[in-house]
C-alpha atoms as a PDB file:
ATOM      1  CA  UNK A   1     -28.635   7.216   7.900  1.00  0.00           C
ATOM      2  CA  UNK A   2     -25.404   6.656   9.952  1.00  0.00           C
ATOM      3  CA  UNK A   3     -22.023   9.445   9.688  1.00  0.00           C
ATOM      4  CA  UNK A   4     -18.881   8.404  10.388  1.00  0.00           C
ATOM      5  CA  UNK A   5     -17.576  10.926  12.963  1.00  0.00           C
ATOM      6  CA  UNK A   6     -14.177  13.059  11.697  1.00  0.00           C
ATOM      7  CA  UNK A   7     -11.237  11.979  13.607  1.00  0.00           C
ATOM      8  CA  UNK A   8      -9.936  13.895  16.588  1.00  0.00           C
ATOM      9  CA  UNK A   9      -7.295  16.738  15.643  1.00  0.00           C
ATOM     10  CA  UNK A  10      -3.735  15.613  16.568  1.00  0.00           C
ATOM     11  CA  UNK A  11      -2.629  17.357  19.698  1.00  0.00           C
ATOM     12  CA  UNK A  12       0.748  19.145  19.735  1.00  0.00           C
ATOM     13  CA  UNK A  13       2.414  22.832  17.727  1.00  0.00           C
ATOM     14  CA  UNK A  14       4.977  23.225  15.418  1.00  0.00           C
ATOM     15  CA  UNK A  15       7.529  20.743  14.201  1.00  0.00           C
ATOM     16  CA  UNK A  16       6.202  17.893  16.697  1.00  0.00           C
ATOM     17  CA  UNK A  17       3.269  18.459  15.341  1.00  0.00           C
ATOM     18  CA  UNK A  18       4.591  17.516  11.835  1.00  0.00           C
ATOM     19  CA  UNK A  19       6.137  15.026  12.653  1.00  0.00           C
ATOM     20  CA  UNK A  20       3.103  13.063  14.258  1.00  0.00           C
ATOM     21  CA  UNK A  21       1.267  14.142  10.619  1.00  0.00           C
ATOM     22  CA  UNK A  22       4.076  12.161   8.564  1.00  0.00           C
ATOM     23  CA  UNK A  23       4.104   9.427  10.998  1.00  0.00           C
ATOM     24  CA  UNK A  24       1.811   6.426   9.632  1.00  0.00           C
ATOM     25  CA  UNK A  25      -0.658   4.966  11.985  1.00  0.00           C
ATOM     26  CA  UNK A  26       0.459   2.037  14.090  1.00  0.00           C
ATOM     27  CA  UNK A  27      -0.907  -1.623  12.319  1.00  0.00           C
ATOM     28  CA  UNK A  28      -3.698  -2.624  13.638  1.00  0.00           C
ATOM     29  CA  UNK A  29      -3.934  -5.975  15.544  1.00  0.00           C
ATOM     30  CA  UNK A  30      -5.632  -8.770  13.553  1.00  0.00           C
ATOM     31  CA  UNK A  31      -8.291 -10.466  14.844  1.00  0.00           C
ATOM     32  CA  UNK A  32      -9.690 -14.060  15.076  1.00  0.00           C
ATOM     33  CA  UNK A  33     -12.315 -14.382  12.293  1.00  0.00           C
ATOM     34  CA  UNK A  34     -14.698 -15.966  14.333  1.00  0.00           C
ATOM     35  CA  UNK A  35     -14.564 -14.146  18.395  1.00  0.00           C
ATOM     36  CA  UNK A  36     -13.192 -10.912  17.437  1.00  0.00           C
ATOM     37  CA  UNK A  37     -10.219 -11.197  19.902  1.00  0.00           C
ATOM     38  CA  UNK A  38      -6.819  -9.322  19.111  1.00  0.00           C
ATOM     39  CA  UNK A  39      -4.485 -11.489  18.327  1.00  0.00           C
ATOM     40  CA  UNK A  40      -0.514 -11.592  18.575  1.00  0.00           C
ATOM     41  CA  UNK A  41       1.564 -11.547  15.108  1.00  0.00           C
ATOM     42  CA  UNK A  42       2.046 -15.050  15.304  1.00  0.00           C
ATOM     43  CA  UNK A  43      -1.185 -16.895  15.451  1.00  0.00           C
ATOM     44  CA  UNK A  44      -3.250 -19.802  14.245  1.00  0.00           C
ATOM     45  CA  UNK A  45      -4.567 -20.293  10.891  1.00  0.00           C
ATOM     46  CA  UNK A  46      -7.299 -22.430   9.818  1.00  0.00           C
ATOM     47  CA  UNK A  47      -7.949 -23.164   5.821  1.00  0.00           C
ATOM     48  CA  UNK A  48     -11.533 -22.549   4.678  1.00  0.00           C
ATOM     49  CA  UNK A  49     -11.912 -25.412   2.510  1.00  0.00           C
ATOM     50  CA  UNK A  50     -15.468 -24.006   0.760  1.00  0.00           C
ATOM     51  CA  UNK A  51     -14.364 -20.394   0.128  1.00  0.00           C
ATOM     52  CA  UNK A  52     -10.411 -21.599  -0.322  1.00  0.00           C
ATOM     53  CA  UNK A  53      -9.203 -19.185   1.690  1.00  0.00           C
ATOM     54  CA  UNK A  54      -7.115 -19.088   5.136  1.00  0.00           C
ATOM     55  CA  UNK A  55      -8.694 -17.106   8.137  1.00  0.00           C
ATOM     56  CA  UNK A  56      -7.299 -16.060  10.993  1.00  0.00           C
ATOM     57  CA  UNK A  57      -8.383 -17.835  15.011  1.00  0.00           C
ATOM     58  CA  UNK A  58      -7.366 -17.713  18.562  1.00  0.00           C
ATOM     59  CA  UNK A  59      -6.067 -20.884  19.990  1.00  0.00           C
ATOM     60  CA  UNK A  60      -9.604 -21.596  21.429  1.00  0.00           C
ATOM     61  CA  UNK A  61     -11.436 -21.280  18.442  1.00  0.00           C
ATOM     62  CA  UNK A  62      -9.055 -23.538  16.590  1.00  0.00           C
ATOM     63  CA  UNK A  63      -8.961 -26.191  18.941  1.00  0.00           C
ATOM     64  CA  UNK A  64     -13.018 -25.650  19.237  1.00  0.00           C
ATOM     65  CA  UNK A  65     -13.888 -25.362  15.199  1.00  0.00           C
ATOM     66  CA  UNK A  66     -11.061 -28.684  14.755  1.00  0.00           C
ATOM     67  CA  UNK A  67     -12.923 -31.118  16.574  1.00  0.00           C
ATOM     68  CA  UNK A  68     -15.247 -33.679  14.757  1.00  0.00           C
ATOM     69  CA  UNK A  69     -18.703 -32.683  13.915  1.00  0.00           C
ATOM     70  CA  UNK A  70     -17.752 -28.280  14.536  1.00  0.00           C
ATOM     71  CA  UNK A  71     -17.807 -26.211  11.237  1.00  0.00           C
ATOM     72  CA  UNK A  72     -19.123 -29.443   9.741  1.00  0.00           C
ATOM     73  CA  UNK A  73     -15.517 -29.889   8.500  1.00  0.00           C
ATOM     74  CA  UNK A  74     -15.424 -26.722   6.815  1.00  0.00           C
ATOM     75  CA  UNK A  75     -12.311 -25.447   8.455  1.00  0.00           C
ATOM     76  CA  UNK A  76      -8.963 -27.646   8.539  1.00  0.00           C
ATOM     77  CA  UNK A  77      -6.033 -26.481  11.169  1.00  0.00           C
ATOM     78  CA  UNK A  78      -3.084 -25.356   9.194  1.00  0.00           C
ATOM     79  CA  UNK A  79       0.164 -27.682  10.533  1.00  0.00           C
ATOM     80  CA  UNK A  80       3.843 -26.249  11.234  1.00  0.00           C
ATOM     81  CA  UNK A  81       5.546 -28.906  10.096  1.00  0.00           C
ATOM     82  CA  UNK A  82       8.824 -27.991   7.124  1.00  0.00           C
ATOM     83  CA  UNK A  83      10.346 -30.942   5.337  1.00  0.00           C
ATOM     84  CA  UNK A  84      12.804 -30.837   2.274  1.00  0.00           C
ATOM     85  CA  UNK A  85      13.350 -33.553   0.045  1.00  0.00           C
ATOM     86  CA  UNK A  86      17.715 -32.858  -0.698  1.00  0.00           C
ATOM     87  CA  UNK A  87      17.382 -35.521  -3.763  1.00  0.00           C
ATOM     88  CA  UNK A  88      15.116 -34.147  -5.313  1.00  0.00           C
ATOM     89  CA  UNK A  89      16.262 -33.363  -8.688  1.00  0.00           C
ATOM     90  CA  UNK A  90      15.003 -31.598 -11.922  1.00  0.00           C
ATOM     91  CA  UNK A  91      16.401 -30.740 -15.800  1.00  0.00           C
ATOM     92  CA  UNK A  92      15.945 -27.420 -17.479  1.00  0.00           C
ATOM     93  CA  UNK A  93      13.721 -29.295 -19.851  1.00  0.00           C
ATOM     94  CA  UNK A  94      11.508 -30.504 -17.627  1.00  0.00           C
ATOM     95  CA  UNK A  95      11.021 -27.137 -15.259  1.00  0.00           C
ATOM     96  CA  UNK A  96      10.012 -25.210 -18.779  1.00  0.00           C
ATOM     97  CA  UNK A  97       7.342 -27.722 -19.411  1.00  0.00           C
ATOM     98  CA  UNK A  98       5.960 -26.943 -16.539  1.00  0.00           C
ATOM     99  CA  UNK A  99       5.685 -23.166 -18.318  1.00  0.00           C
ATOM    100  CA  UNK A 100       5.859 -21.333 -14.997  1.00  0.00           C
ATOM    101  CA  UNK A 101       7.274 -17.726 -15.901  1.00  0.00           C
ATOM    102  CA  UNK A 102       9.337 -17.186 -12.750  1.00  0.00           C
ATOM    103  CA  UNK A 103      11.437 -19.711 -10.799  1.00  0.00           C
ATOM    104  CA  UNK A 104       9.155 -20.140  -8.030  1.00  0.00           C
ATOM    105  CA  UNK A 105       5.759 -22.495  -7.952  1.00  0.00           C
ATOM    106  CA  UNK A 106       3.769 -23.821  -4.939  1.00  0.00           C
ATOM    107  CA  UNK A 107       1.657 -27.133  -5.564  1.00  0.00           C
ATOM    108  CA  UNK A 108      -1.782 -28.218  -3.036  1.00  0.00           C
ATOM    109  CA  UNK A 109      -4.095 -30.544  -3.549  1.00  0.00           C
ATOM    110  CA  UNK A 110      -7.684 -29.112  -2.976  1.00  0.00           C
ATOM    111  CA  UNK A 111      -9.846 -32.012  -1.688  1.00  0.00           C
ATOM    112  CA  UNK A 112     -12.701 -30.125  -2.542  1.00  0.00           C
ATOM    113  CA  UNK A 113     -12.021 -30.363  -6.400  1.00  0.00           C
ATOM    114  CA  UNK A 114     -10.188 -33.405  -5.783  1.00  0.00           C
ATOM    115  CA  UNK A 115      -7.118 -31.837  -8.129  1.00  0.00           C
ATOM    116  CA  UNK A 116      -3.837 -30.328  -7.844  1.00  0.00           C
ATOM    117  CA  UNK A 117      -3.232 -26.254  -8.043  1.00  0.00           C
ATOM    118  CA  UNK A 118      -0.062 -24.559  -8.937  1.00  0.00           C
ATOM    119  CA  UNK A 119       0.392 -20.871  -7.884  1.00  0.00           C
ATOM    120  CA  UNK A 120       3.122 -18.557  -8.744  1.00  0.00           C
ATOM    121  CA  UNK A 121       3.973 -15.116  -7.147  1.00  0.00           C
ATOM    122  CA  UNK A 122       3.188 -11.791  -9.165  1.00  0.00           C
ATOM    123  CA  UNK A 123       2.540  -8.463  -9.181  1.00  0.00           C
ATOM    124  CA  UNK A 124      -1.181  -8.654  -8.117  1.00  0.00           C
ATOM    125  CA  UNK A 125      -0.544 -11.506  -5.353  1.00  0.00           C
ATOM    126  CA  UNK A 126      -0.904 -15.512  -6.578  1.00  0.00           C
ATOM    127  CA  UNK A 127      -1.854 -16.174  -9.735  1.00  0.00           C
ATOM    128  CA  UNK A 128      -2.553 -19.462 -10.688  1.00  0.00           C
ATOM    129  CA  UNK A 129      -1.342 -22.004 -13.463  1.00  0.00           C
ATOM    130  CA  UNK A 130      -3.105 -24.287 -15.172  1.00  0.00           C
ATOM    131  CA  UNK A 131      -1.894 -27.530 -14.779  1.00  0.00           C
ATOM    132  CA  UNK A 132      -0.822 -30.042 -17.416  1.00  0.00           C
ATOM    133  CA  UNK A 133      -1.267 -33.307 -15.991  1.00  0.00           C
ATOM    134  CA  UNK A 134       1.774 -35.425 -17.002  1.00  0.00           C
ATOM    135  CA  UNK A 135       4.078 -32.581 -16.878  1.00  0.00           C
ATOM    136  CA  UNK A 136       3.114 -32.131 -13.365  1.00  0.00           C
ATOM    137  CA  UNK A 137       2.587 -35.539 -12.659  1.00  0.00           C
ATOM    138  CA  UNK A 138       6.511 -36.149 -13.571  1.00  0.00           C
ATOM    139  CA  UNK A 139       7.116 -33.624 -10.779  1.00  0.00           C
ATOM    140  CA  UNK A 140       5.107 -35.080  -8.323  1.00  0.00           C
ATOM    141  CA  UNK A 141       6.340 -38.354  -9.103  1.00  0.00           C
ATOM    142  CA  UNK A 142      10.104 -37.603  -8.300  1.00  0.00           C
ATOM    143  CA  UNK A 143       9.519 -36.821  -4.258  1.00  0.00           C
ATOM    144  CA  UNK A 144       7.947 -38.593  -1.320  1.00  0.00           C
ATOM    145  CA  UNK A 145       6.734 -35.320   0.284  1.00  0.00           C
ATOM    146  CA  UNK A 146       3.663 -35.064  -2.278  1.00  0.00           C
ATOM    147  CA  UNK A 147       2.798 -38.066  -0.736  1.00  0.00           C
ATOM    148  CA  UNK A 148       3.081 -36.805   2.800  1.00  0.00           C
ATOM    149  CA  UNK A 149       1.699 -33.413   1.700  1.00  0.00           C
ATOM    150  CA  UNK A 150      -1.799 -33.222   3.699  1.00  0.00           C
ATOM    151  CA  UNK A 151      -4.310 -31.379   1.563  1.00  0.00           C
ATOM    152  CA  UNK A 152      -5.678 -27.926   1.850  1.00  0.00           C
ATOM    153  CA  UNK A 153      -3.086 -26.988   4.223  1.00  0.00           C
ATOM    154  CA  UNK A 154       0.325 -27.614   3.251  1.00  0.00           C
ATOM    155  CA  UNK A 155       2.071 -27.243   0.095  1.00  0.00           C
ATOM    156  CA  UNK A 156       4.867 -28.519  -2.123  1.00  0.00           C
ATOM    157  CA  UNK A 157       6.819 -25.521  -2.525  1.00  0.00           C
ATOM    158  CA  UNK A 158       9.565 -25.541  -6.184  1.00  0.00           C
ATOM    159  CA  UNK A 159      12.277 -23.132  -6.027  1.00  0.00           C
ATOM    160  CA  UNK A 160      14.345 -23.112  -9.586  1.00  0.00           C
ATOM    161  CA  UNK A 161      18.040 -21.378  -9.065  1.00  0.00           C
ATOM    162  CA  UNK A 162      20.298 -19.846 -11.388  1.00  0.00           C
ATOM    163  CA  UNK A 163      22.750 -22.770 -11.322  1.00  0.00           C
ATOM    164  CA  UNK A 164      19.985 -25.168 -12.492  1.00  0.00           C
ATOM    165  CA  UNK A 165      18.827 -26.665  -9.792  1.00  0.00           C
ATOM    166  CA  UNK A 166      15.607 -27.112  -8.024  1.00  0.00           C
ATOM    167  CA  UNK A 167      15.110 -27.571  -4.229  1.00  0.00           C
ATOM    168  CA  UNK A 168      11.866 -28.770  -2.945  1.00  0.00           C
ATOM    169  CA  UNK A 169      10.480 -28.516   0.223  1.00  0.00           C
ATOM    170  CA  UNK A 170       6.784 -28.713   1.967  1.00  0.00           C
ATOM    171  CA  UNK A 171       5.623 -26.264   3.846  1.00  0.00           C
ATOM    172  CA  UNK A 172       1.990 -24.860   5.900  1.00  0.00           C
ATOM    173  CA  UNK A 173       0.037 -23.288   2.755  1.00  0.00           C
ATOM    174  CA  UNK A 174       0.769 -20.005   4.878  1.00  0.00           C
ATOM    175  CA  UNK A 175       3.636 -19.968   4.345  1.00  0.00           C
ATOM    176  CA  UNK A 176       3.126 -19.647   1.014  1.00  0.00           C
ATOM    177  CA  UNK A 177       0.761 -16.884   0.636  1.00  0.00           C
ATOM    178  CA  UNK A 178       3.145 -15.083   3.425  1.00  0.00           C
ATOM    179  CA  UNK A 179       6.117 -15.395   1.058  1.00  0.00           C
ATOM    180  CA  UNK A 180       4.021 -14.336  -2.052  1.00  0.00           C
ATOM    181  CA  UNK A 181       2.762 -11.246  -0.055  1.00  0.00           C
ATOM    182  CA  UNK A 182       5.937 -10.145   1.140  1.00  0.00           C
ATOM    183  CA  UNK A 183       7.577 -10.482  -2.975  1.00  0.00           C
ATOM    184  CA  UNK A 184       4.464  -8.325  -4.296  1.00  0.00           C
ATOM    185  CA  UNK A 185       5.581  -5.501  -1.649  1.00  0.00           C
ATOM    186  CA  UNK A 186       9.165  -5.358  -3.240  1.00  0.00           C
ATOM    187  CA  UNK A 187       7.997  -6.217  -6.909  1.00  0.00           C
ATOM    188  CA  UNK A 188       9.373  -4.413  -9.188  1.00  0.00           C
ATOM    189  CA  UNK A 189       9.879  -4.820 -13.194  1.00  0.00           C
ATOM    190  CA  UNK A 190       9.097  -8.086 -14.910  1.00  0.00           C
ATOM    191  CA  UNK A 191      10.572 -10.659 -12.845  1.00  0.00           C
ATOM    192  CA  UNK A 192      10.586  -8.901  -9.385  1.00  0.00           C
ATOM    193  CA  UNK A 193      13.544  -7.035  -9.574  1.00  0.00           C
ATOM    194  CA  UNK A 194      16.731  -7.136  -7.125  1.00  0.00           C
ATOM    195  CA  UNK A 195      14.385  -6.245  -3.629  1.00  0.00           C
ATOM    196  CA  UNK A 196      11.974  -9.473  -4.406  1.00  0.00           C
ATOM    197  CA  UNK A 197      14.692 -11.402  -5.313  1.00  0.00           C
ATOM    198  CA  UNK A 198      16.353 -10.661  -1.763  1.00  0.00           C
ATOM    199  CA  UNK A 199      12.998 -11.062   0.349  1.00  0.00           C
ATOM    200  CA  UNK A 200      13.191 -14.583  -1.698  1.00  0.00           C
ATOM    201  CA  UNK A 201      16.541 -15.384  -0.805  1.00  0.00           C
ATOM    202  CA  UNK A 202      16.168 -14.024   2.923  1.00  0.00           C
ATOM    203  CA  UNK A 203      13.013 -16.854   2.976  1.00  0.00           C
ATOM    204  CA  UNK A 204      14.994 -19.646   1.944  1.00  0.00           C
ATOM    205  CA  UNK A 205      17.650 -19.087   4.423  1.00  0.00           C
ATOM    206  CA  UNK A 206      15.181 -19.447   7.065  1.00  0.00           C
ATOM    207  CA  UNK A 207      13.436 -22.906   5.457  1.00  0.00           C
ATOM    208  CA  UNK A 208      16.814 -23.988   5.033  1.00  0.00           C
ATOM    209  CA  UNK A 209      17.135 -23.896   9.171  1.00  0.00           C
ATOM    210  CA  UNK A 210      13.468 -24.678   9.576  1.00  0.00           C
ATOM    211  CA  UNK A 211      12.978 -27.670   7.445  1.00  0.00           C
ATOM    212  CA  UNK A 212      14.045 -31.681   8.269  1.00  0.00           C
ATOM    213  CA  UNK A 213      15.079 -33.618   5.600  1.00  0.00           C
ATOM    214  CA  UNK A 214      13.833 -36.850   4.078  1.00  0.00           C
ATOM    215  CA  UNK A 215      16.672 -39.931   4.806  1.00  0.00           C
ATOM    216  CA  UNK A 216      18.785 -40.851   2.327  1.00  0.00           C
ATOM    217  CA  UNK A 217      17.056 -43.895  -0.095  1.00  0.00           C
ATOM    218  CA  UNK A 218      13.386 -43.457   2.070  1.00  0.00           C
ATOM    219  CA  UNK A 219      10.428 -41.433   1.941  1.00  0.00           C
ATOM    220  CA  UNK A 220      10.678 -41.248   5.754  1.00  0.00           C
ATOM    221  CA  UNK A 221      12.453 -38.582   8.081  1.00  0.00           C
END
């Protein structure tokens, strides 16, 4: 049978010794899912397409598990590209059909399944919608980035404001689950409350910055 050894008494007396105890522990470094090697805070990610789920990898491993015949195609490199699609445009009727219950919705296309998936932020991380096809399909149908969107790893990404309209923009997948993690930290009440809302806002001021737009009357940039 193994133990797990106690940890080490902090060193130190009195009030510095106190204030070490309050202090939390320093985060540690992730690591590349496949070598083990510490890795900076902004790092590759490739998208399991079996277990649909994104891991973590070093630049080598990326490059390595990327090229044709490694991970027999398992693992898909997640792109940094950020478009936005300005004429986009959707009606109050047609965002409640969609019967999302907050005002943000990310769309991928899973190759694997060979269908579109619509996620939603929450309390308890993504939670997923199920689709109706020609509601959807009237979204999709509106902008030329779902037909630039590369599967697996990028994602249509619906953001529905209080003056009624609805930018659109696609973005790595994530990006996504970043932005969903960082709203379940602030969530509070029913829709979020004021903190989520702001860590929402904050995002969309960087996109904004990040992301090129699609030329007026073309589905090009």
């Amino acid at each position: 049978m193994t133990t797990t050894p106690l940890a080490p008494p902090v060193a130190g007396t009195g009030t510095a010794l106190l204030r070490r105890l309050r202090e939390p522990a320093p985060p540690r470094p992730e690591r590349c899912a496949f070598c083990g090697l510490d890795l900076p805070s902004e790092h590759r990610h490739l998208a399991d397409t079996e277990e649909r789920a994104l891991v973590c990898a070093c630049v080598a491993c990326a490059l390595l598990l990327q090229q044709p015949g490694a991970g027999a195609g398992r693992y898909r490199g997640v792109p940094r590209r950020y478009l936005s699609d300005p004429r986009h445009a959707l009606a109050d009727a047609d965002w409640e059909a969609l019967q999302i219950p907050v005002s943000l919705v990310f769309l991928l296309h899973n190759a694997v399944l060979d269908r579109w998936v619509a996620l939603y932020p929450s309390p308890a991380g993504p939670a997923e919608s199920e689709l109706d096809p020609a509601a959807w399909q009237s979204v999709l149908d509106r902008t030329g980035l779902a037909r630039m969107l590369e599967p697996d790893v990028e994602a249509l990404l619906l953001r529905r404001t209080e003056d009624g309209t609805t930018s659109c923009h696609l973005v790595p997948i994530d990006a996504c689950y970043e932005l969903v993690g960082r709203m379940r930290r602030h969530w509070q009440g029913f829709d979020g409350g004021a903190e989520a809302r702001a860590e929402l806002d904050a995002f969309f001021e960087r996109l904004a910055a990040l992301a090129t737009p699609l030329r007026e009357g073309s589905d090009e940039l």
